[in-house]
C-alpha atoms as a PDB file:
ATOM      1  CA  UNK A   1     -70.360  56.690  13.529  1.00  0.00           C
ATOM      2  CA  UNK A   2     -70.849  55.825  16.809  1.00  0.00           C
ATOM      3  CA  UNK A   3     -73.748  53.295  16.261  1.00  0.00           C
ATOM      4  CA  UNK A   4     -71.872  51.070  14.182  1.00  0.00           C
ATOM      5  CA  UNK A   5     -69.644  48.098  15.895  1.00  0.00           C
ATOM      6  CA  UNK A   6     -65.733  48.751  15.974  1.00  0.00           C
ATOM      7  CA  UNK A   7     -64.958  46.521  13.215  1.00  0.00           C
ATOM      8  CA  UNK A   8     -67.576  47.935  10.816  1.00  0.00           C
ATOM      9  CA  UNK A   9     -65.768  51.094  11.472  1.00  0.00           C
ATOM     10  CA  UNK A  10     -62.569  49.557  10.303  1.00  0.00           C
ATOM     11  CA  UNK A  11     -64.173  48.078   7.377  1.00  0.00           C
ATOM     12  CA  UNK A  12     -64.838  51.191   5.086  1.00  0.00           C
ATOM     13  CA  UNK A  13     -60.843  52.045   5.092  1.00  0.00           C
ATOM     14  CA  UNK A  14     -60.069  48.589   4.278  1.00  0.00           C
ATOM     15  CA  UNK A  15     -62.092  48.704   1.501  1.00  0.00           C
ATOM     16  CA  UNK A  16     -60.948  52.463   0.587  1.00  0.00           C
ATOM     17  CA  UNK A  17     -57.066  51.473   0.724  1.00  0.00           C
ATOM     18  CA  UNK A  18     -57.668  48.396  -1.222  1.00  0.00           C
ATOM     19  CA  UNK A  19     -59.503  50.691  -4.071  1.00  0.00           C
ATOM     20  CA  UNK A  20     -56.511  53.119  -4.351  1.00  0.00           C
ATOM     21  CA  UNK A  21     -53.935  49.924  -4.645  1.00  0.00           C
ATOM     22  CA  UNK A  22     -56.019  47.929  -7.034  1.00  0.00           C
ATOM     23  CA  UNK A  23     -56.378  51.109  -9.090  1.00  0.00           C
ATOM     24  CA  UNK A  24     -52.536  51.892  -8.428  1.00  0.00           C
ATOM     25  CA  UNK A  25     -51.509  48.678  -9.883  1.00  0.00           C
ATOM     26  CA  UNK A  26     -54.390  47.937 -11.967  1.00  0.00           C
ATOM     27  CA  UNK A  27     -55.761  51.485 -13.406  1.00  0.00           C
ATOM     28  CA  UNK A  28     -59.472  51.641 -13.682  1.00  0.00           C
ATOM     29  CA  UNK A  29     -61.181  53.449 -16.514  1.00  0.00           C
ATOM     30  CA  UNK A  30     -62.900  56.751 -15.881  1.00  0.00           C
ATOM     31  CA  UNK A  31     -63.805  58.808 -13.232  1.00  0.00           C
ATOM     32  CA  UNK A  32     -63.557  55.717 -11.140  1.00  0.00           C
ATOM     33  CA  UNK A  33     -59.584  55.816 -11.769  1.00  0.00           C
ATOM     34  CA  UNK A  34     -59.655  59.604 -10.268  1.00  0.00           C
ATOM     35  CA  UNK A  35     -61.720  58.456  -7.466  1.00  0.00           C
ATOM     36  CA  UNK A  36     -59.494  55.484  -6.421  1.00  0.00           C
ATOM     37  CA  UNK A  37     -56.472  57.678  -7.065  1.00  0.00           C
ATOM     38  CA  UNK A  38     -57.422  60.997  -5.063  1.00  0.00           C
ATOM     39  CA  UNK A  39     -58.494  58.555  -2.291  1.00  0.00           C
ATOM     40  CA  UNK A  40     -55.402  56.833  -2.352  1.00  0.00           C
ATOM     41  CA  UNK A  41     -53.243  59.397  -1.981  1.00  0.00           C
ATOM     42  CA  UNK A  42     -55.387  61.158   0.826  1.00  0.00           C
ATOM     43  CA  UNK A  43     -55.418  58.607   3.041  1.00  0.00           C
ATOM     44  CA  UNK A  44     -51.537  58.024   2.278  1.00  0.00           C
ATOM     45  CA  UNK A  45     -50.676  61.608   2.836  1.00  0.00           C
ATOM     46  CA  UNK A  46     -53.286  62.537   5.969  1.00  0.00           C
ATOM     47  CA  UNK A  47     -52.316  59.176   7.792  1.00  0.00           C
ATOM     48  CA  UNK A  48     -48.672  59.804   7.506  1.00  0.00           C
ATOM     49  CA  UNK A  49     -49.423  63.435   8.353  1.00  0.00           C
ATOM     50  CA  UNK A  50     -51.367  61.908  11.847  1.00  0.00           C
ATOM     51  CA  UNK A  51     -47.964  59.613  13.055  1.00  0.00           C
ATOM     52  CA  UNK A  52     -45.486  62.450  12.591  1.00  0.00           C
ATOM     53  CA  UNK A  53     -48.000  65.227  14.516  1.00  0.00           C
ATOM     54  CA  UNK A  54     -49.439  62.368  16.936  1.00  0.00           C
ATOM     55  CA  UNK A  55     -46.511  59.862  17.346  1.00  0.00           C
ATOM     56  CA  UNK A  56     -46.348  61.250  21.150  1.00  0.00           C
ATOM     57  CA  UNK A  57     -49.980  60.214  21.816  1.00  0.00           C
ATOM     58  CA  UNK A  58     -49.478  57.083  19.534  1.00  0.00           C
ATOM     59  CA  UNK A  59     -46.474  55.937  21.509  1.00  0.00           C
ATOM     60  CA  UNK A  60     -48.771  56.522  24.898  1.00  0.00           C
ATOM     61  CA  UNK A  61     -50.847  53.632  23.414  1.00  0.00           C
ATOM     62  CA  UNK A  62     -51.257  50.413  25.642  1.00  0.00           C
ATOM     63  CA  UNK A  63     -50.060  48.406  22.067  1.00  0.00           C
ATOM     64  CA  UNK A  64     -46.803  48.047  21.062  1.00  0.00           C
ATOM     65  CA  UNK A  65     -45.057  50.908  18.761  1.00  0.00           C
ATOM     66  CA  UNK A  66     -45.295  48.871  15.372  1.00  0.00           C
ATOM     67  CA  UNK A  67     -48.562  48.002  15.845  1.00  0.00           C
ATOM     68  CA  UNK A  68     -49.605  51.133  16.951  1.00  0.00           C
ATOM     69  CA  UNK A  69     -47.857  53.261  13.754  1.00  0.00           C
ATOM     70  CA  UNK A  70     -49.290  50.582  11.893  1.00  0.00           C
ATOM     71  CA  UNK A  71     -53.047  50.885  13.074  1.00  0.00           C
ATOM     72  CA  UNK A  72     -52.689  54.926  12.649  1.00  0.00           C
ATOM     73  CA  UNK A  73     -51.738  54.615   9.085  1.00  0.00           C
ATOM     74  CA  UNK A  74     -54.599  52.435   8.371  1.00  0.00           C
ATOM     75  CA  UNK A  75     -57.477  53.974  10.207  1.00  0.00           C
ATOM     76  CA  UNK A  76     -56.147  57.005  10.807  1.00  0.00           C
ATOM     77  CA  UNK A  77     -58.467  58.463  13.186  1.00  0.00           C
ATOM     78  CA  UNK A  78     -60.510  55.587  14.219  1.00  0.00           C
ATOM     79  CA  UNK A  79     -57.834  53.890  15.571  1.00  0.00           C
ATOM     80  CA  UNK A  80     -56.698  57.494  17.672  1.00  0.00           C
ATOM     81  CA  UNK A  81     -60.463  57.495  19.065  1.00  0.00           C
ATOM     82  CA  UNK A  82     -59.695  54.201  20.368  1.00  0.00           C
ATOM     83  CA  UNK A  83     -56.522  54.922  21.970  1.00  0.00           C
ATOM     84  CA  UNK A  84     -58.495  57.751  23.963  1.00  0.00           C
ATOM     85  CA  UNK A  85     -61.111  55.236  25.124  1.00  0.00           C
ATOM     86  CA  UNK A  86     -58.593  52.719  26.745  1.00  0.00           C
ATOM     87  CA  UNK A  87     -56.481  56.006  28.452  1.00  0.00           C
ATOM     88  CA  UNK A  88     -59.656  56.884  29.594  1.00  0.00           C
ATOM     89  CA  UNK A  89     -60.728  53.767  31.107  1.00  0.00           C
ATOM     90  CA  UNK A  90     -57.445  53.094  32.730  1.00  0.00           C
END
């Protein structure tokens, strides 16, 4: 994805996350109710997965803790690319 602007990138999780808790509160019907479910829970469990195994590089980030936890859980990934990018430039 490197073509795309930053917050484009940050976009598509948004939207993902806000599936799986629309669906969580509000079931959909179907396979789209699987779907928003198995997404939900990926991104719950894999995020959480990347603070406990990355919280030293996450705490290395220029932002504060909270933020930075926060930002990991979110956009997983994305947001550790980022964190590279600034160590790297400073």
């Amino acid at each position: 994805l490197p073509q795309l602007n930053m917050n484009t990138r940050y976009h598509l999780p948004l939207a993902l996350w806000t599936l799986g808790i629309i669906n969580f509160f509000m079931p959909f019907a179907g396979f789209l109710n699987y779907f928003a479910t198995f997404i939900f829970w990926l991104l719950l469990i894999s995020h959480l997965i990347e603070c406990v195994i990355l919280k030293e590089r996450i705490l290395s980030s220029t932002d504060a803790p909270v933020k930075a936890f926060t930002m990991t859980f979110l956009f997983g990934v994305i947001y550790l690319v980022s964190i590279e990018t600034r160590a790297a430039k400073g």
